[in-house]
PDB file of N, CA and C in Angstrom:
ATOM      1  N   UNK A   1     -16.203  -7.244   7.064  1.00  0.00           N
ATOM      2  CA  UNK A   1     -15.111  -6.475   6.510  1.00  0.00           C
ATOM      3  C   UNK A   1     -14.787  -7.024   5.130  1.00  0.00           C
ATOM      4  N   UNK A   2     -14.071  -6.044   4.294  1.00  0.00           N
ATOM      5  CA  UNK A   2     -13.708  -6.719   2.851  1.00  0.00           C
ATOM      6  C   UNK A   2     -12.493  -6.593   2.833  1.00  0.00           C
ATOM      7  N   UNK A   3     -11.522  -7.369   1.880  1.00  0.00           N
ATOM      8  CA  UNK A   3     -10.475  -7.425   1.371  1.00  0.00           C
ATOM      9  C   UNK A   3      -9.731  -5.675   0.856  1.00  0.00           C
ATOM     10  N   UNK A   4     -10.547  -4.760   0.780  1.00  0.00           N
ATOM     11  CA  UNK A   4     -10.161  -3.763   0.344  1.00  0.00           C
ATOM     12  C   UNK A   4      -8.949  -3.206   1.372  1.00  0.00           C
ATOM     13  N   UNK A   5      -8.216  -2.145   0.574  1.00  0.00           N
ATOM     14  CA  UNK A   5      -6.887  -1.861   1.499  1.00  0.00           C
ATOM     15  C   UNK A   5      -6.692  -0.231   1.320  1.00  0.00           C
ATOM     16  N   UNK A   6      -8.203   0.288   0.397  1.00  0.00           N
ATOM     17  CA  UNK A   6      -8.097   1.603   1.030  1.00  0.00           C
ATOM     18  C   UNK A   6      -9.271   2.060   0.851  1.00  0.00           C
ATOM     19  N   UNK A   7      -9.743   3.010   1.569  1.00  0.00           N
ATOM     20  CA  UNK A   7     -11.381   3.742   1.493  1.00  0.00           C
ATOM     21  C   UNK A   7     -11.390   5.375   0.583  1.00  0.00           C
ATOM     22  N   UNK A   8     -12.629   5.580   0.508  1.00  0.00           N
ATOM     23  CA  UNK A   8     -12.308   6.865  -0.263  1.00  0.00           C
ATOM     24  C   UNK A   8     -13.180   7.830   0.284  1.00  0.00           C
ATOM     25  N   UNK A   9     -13.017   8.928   0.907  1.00  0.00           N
ATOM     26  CA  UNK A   9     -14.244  10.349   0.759  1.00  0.00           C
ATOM     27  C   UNK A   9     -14.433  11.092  -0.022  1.00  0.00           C
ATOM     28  N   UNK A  10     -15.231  11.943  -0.185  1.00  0.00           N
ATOM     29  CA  UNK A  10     -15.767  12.810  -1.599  1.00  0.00           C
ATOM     30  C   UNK A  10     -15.591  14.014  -0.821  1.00  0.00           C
ATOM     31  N   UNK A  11     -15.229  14.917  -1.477  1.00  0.00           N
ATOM     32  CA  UNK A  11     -15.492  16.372  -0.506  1.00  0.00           C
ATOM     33  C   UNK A  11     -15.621  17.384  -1.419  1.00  0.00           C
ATOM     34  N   UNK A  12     -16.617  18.210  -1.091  1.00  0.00           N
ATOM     35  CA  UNK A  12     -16.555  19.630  -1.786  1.00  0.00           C
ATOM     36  C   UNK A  12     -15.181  20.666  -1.751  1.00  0.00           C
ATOM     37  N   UNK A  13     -15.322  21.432  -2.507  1.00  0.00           N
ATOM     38  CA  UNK A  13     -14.333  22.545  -2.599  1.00  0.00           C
ATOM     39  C   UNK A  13     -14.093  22.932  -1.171  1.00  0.00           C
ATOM     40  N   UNK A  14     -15.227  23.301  -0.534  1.00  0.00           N
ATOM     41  CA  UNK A  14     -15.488  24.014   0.511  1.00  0.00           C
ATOM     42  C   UNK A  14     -14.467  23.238   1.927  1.00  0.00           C
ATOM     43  N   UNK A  15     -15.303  21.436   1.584  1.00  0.00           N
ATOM     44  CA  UNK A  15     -14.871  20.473   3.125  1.00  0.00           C
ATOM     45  C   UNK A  15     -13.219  20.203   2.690  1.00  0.00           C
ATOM     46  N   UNK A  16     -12.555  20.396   1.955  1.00  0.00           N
ATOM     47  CA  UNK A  16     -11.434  20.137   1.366  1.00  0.00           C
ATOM     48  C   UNK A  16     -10.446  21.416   1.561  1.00  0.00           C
ATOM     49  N   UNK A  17     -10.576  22.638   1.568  1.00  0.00           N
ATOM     50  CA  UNK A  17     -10.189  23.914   2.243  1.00  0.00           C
ATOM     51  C   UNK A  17     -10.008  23.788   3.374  1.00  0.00           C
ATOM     52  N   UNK A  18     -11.479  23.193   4.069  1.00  0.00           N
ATOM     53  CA  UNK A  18     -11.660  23.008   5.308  1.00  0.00           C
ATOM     54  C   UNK A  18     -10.097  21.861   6.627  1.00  0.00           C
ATOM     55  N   UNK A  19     -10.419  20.991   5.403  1.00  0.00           N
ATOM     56  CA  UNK A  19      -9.215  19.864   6.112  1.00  0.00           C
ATOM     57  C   UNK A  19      -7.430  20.314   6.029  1.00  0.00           C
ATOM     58  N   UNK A  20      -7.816  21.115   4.544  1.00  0.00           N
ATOM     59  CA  UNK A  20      -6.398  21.859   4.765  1.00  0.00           C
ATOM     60  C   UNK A  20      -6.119  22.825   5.537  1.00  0.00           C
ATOM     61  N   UNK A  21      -7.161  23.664   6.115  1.00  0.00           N
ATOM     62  CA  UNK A  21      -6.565  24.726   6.839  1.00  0.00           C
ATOM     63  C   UNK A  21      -6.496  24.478   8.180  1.00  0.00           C
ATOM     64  N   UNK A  22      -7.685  23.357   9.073  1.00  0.00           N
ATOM     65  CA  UNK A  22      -7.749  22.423  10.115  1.00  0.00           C
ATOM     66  C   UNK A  22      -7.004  21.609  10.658  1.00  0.00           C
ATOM     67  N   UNK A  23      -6.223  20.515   9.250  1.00  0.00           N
ATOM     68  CA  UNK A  23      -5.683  19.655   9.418  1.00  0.00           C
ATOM     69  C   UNK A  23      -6.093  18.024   9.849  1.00  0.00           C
ATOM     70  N   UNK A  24      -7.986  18.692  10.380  1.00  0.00           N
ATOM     71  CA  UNK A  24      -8.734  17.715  10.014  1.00  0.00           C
ATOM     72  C   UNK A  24      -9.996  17.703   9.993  1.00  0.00           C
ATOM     73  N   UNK A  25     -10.803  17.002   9.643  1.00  0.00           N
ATOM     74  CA  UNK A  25     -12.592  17.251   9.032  1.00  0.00           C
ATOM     75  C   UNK A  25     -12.793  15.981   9.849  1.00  0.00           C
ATOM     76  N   UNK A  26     -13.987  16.791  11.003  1.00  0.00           N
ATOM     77  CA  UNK A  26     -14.980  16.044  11.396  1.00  0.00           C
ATOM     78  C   UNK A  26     -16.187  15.680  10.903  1.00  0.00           C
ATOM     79  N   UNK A  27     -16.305  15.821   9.507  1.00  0.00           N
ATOM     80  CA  UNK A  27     -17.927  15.092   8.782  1.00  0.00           C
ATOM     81  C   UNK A  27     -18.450  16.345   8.221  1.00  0.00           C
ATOM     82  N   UNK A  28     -19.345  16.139   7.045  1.00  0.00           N
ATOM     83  CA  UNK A  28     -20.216  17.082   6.422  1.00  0.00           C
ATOM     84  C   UNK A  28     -21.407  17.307   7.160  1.00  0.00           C
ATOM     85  N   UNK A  29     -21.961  18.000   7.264  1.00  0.00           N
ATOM     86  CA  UNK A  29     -23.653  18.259   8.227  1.00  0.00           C
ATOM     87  C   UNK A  29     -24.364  16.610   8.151  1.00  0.00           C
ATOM     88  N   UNK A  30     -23.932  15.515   6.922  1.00  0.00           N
ATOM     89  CA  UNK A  30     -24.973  14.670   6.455  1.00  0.00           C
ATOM     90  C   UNK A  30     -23.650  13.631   7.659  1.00  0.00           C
ATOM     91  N   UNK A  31     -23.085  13.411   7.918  1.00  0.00           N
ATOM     92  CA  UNK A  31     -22.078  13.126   8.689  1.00  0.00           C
ATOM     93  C   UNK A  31     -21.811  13.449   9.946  1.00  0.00           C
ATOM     94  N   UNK A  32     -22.358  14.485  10.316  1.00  0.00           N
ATOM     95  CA  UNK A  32     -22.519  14.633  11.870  1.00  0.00           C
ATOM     96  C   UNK A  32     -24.207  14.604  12.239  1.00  0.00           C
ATOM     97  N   UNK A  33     -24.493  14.795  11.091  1.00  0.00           N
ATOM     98  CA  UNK A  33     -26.030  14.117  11.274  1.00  0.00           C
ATOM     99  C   UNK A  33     -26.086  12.270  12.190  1.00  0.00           C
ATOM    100  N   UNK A  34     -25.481  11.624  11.270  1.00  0.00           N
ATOM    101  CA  UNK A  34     -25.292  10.013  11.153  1.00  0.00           C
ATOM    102  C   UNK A  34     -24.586  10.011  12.070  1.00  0.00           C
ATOM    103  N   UNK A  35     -23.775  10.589  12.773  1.00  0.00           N
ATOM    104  CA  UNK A  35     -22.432   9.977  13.632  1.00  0.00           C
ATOM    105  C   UNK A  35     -21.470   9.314  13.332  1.00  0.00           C
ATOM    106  N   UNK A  36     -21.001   9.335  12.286  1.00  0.00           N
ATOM    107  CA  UNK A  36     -19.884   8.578  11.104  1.00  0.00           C
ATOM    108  C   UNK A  36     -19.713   9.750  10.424  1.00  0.00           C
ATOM    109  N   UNK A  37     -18.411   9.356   9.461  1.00  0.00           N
ATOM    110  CA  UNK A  37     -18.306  10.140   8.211  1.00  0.00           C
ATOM    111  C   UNK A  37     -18.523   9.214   7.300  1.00  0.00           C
ATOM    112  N   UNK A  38     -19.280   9.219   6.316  1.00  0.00           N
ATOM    113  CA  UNK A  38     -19.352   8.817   4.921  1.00  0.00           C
ATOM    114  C   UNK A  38     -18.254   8.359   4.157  1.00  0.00           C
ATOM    115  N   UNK A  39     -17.925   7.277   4.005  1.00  0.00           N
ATOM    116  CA  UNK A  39     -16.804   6.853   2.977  1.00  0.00           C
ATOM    117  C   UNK A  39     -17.266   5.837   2.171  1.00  0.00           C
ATOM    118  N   UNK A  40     -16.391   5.671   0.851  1.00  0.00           N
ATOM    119  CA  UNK A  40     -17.324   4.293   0.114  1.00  0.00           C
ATOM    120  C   UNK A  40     -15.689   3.470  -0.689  1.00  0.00           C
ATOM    121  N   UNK A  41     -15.854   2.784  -0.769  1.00  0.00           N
ATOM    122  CA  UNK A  41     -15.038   1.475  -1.247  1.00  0.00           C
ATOM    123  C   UNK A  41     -14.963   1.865  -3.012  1.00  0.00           C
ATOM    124  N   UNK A  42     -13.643   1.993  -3.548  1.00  0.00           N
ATOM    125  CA  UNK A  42     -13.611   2.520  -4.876  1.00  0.00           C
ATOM    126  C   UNK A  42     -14.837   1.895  -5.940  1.00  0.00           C
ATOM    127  N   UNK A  43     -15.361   0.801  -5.820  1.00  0.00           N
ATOM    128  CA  UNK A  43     -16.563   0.368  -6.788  1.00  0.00           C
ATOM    129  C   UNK A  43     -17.500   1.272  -6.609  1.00  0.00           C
ATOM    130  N   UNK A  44     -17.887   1.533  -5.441  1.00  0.00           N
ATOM    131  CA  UNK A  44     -19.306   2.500  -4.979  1.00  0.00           C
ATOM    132  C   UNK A  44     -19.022   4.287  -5.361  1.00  0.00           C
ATOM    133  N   UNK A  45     -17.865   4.540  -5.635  1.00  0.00           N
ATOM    134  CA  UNK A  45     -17.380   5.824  -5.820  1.00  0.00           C
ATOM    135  C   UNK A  45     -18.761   6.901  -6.789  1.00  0.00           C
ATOM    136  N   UNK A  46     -18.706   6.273  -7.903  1.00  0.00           N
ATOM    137  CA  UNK A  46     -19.804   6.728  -9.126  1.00  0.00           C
ATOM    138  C   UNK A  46     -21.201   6.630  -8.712  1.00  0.00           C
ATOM    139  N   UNK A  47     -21.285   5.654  -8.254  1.00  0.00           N
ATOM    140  CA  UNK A  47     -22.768   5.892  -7.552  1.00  0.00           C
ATOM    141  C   UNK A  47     -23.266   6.739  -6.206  1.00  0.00           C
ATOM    142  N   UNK A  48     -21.848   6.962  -5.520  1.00  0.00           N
ATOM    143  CA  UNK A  48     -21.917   7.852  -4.268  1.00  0.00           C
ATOM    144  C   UNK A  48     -22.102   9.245  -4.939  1.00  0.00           C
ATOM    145  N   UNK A  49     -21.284   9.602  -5.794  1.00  0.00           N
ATOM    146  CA  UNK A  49     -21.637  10.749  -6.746  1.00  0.00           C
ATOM    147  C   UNK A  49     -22.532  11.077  -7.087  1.00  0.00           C
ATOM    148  N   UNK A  50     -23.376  10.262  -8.271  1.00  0.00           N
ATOM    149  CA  UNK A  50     -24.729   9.953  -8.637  1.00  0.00           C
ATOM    150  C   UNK A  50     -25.877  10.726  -7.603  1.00  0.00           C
ATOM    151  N   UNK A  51     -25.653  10.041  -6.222  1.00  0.00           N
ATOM    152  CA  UNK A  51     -26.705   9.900  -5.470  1.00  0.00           C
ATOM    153  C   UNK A  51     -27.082  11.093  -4.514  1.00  0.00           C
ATOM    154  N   UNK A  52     -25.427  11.979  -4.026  1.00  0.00           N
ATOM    155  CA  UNK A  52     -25.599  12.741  -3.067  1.00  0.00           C
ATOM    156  C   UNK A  52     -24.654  13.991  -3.535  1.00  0.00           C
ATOM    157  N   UNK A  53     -24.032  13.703  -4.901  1.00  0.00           N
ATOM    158  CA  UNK A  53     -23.868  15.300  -5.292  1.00  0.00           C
ATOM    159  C   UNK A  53     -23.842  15.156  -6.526  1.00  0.00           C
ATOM    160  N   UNK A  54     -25.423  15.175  -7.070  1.00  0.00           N
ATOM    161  CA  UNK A  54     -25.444  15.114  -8.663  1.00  0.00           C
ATOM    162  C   UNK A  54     -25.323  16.011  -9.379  1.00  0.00           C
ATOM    163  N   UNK A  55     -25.086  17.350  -8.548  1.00  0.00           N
ATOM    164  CA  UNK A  55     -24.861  18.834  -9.813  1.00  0.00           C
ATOM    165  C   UNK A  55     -23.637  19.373  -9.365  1.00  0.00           C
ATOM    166  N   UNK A  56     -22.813  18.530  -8.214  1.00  0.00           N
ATOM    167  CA  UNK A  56     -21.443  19.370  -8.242  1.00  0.00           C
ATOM    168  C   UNK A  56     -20.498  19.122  -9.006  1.00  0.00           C
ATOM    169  N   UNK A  57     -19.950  19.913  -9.448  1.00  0.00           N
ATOM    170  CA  UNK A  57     -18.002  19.549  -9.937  1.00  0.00           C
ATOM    171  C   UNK A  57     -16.950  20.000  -9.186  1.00  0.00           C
ATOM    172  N   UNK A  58     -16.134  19.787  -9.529  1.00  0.00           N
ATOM    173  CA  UNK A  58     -14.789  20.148  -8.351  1.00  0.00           C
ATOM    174  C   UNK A  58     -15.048  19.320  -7.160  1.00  0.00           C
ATOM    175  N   UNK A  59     -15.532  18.629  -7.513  1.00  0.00           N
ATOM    176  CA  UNK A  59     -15.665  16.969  -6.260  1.00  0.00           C
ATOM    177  C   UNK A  59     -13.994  16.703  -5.942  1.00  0.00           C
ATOM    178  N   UNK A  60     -13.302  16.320  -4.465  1.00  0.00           N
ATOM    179  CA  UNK A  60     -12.262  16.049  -4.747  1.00  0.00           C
ATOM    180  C   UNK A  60     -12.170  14.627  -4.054  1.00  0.00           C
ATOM    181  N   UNK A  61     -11.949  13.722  -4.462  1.00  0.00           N
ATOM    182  CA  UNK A  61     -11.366  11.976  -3.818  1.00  0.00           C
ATOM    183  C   UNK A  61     -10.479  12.218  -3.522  1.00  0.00           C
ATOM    184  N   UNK A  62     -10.326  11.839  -2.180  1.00  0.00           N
ATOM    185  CA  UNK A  62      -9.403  11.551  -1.302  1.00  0.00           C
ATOM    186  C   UNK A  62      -9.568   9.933  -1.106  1.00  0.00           C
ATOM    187  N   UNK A  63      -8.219   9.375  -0.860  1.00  0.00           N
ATOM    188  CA  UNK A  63      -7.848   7.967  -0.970  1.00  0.00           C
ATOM    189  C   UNK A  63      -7.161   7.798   0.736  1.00  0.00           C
ATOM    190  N   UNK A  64      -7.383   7.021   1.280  1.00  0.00           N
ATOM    191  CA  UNK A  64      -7.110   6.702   2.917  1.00  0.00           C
ATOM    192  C   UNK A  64      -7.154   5.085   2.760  1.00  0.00           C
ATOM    193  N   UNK A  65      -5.701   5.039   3.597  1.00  0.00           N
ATOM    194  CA  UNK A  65      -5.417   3.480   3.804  1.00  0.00           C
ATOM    195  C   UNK A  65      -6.132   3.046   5.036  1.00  0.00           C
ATOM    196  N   UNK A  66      -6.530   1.889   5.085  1.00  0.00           N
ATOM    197  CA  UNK A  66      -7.540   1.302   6.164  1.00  0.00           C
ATOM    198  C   UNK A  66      -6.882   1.216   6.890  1.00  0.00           C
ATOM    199  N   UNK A  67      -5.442   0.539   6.768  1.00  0.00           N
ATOM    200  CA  UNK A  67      -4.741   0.081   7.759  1.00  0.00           C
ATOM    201  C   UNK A  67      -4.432   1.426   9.093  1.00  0.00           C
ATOM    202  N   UNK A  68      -5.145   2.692   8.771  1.00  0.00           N
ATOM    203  CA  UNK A  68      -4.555   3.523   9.370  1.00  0.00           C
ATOM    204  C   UNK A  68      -5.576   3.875  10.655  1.00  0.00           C
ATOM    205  N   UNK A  69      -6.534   2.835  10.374  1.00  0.00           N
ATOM    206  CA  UNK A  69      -7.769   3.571  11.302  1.00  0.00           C
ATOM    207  C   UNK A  69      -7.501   1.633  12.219  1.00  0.00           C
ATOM    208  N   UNK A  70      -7.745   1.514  13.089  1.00  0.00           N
ATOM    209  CA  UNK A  70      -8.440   0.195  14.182  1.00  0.00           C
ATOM    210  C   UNK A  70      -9.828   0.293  14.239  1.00  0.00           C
ATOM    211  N   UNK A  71      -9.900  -0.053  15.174  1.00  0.00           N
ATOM    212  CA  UNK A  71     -12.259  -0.499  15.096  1.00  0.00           C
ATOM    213  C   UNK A  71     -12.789   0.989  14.812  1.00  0.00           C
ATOM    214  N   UNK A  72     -12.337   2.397  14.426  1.00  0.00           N
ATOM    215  CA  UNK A  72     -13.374   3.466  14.313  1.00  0.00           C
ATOM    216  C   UNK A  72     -13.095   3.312  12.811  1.00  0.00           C
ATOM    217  N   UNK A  73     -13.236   2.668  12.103  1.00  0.00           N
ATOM    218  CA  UNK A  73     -13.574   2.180  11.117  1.00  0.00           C
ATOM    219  C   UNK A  73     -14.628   0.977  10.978  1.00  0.00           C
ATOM    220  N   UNK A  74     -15.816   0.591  10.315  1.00  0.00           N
ATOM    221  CA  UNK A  74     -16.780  -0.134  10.583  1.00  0.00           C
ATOM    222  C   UNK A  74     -17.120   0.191   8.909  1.00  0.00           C
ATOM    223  N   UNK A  75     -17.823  -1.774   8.630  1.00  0.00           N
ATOM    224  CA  UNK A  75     -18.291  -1.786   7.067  1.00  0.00           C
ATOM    225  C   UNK A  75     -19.311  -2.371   7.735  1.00  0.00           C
ATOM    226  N   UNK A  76     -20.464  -1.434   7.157  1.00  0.00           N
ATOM    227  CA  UNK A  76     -22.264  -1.205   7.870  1.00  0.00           C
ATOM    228  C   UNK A  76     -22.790  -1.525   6.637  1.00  0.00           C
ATOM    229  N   UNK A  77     -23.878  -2.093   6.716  1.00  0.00           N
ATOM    230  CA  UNK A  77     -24.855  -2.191   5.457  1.00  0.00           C
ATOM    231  C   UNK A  77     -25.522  -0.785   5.368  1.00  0.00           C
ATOM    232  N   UNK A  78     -25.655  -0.442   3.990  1.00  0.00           N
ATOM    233  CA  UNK A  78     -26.451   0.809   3.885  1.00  0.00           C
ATOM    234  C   UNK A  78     -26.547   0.518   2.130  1.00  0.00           C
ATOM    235  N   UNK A  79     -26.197   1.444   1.471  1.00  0.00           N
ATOM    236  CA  UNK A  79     -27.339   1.271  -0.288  1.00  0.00           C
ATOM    237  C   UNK A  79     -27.520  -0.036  -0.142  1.00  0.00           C
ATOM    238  N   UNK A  80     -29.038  -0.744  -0.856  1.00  0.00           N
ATOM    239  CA  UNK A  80     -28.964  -1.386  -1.058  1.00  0.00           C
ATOM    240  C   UNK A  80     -28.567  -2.849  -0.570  1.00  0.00           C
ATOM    241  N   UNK A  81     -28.013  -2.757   0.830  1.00  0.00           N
ATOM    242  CA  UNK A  81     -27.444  -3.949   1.697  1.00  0.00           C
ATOM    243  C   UNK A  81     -25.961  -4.203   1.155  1.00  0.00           C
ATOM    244  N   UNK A  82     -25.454  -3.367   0.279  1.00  0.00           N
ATOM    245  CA  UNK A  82     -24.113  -3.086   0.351  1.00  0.00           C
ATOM    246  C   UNK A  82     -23.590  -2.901   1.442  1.00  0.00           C
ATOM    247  N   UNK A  83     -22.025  -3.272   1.617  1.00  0.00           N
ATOM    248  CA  UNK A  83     -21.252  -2.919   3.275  1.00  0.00           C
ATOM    249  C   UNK A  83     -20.729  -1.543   2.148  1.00  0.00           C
ATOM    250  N   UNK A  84     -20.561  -0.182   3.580  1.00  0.00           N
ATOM    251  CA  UNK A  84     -20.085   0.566   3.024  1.00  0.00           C
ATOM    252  C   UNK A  84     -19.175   0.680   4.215  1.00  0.00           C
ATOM    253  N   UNK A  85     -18.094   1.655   4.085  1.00  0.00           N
ATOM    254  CA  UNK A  85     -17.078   1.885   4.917  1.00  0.00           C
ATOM    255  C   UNK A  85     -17.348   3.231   5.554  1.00  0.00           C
ATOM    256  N   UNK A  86     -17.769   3.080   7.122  1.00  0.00           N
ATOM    257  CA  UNK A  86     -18.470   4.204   8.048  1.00  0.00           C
ATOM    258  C   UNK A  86     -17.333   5.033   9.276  1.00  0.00           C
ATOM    259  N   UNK A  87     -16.628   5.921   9.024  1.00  0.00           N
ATOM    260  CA  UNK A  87     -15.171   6.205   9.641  1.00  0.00           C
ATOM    261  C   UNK A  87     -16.279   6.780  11.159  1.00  0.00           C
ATOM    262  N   UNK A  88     -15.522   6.185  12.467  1.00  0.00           N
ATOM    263  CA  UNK A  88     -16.239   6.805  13.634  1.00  0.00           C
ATOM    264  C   UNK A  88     -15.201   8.137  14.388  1.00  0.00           C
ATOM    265  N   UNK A  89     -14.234   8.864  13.734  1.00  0.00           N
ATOM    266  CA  UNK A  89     -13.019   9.707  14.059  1.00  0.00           C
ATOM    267  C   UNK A  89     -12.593  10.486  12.515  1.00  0.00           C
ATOM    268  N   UNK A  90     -12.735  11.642  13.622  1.00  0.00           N
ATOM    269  CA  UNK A  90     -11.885  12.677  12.008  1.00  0.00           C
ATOM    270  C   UNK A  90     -11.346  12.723  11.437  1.00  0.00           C
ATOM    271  N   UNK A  91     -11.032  12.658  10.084  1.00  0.00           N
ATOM    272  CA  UNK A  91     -10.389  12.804   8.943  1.00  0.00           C
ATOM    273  C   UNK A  91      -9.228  13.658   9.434  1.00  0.00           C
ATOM    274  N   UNK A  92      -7.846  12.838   9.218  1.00  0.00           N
ATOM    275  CA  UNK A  92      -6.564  13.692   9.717  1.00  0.00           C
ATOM    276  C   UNK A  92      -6.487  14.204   8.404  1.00  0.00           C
ATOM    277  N   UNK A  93      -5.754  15.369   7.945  1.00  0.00           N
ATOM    278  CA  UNK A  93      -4.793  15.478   6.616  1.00  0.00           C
ATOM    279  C   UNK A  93      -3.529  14.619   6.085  1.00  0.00           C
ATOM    280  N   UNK A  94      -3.254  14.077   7.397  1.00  0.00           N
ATOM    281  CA  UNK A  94      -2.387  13.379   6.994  1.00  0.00           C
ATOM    282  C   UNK A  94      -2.674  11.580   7.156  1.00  0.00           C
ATOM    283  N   UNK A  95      -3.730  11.469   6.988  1.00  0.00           N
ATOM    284  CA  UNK A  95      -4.308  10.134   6.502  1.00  0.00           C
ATOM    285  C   UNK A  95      -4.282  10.217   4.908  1.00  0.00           C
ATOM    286  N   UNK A  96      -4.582  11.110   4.049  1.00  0.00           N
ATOM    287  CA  UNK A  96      -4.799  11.171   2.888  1.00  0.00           C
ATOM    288  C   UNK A  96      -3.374  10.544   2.054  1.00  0.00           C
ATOM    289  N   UNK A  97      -3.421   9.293   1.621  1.00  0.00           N
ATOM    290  CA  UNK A  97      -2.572   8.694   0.174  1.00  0.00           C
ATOM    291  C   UNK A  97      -2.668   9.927  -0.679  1.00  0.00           C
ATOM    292  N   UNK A  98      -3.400  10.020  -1.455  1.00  0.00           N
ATOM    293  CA  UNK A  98      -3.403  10.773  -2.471  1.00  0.00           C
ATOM    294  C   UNK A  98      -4.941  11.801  -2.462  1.00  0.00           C
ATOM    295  N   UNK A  99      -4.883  12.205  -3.578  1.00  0.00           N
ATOM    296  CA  UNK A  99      -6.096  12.972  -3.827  1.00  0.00           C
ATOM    297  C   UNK A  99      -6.401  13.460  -5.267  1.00  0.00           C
ATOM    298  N   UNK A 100      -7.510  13.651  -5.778  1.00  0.00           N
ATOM    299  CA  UNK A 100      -7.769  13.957  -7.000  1.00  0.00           C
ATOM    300  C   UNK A 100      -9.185  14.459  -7.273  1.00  0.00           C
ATOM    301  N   UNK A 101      -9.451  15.124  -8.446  1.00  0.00           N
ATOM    302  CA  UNK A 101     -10.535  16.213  -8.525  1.00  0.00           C
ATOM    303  C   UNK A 101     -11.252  14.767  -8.990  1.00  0.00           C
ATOM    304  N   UNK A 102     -12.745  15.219  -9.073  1.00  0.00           N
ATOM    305  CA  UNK A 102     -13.568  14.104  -9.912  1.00  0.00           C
ATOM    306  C   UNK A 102     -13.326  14.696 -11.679  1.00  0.00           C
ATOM    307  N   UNK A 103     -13.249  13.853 -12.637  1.00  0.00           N
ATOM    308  CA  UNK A 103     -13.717  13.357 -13.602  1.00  0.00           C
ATOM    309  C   UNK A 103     -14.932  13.762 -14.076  1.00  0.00           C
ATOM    310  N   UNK A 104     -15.670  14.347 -13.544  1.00  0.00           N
ATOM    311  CA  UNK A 104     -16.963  14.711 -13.821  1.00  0.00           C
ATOM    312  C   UNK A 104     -17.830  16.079 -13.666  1.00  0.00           C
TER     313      UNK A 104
END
């Protein structure tokens, strides 16, 4: 585990509609593929971008406090032997701190 005190997801236009009209998102296809949802630790943010949605815009970050999840939260090695932050339970809406479009 790391010192970090909040995680982040990336979501399309689409998975972001989705959590608002739901109230919560069980994973992208690449996420119920894996059995986790995908999250990355604010350093890894730009390169999560980079890697798995290099031609979208309207990307939106969502910010989630750790403290809000117990063990279905797990930091797994994956890029590189980086720990990344692997959520094992759905994205509530109301886990979300904040939120913001990408920058890019």
């Amino acid at each position: 585990m790391t010192d970090t005190v909040s995680v982040f997801k990336i979501f399309t236009a689409d998975q972001w509609a989705t959590l608002h009209h739901d109230g919560a998102f069980a994973g992208s296809a690449d996420d119920l593929r894996d059995g986790y949802i995908h999250m990355s630790a604010e350093p890894e943010l730009a390169g999560t971008i980079e890697k798995h949605f290099p031609s979208q815009s309207g990307l939106v970050i969502a910010e989630i406090a750790i403290d809000r999840f117990d063990s279905s939260l797990k930091w797994e090695a994956a890029r590189e032997g980086k720990l990344f932050p692997h959520l094992y339970e759905p994205i509530l809406l109301a886990d979300i701190i904040r939120s913001r479009i990408s920058d890019r």
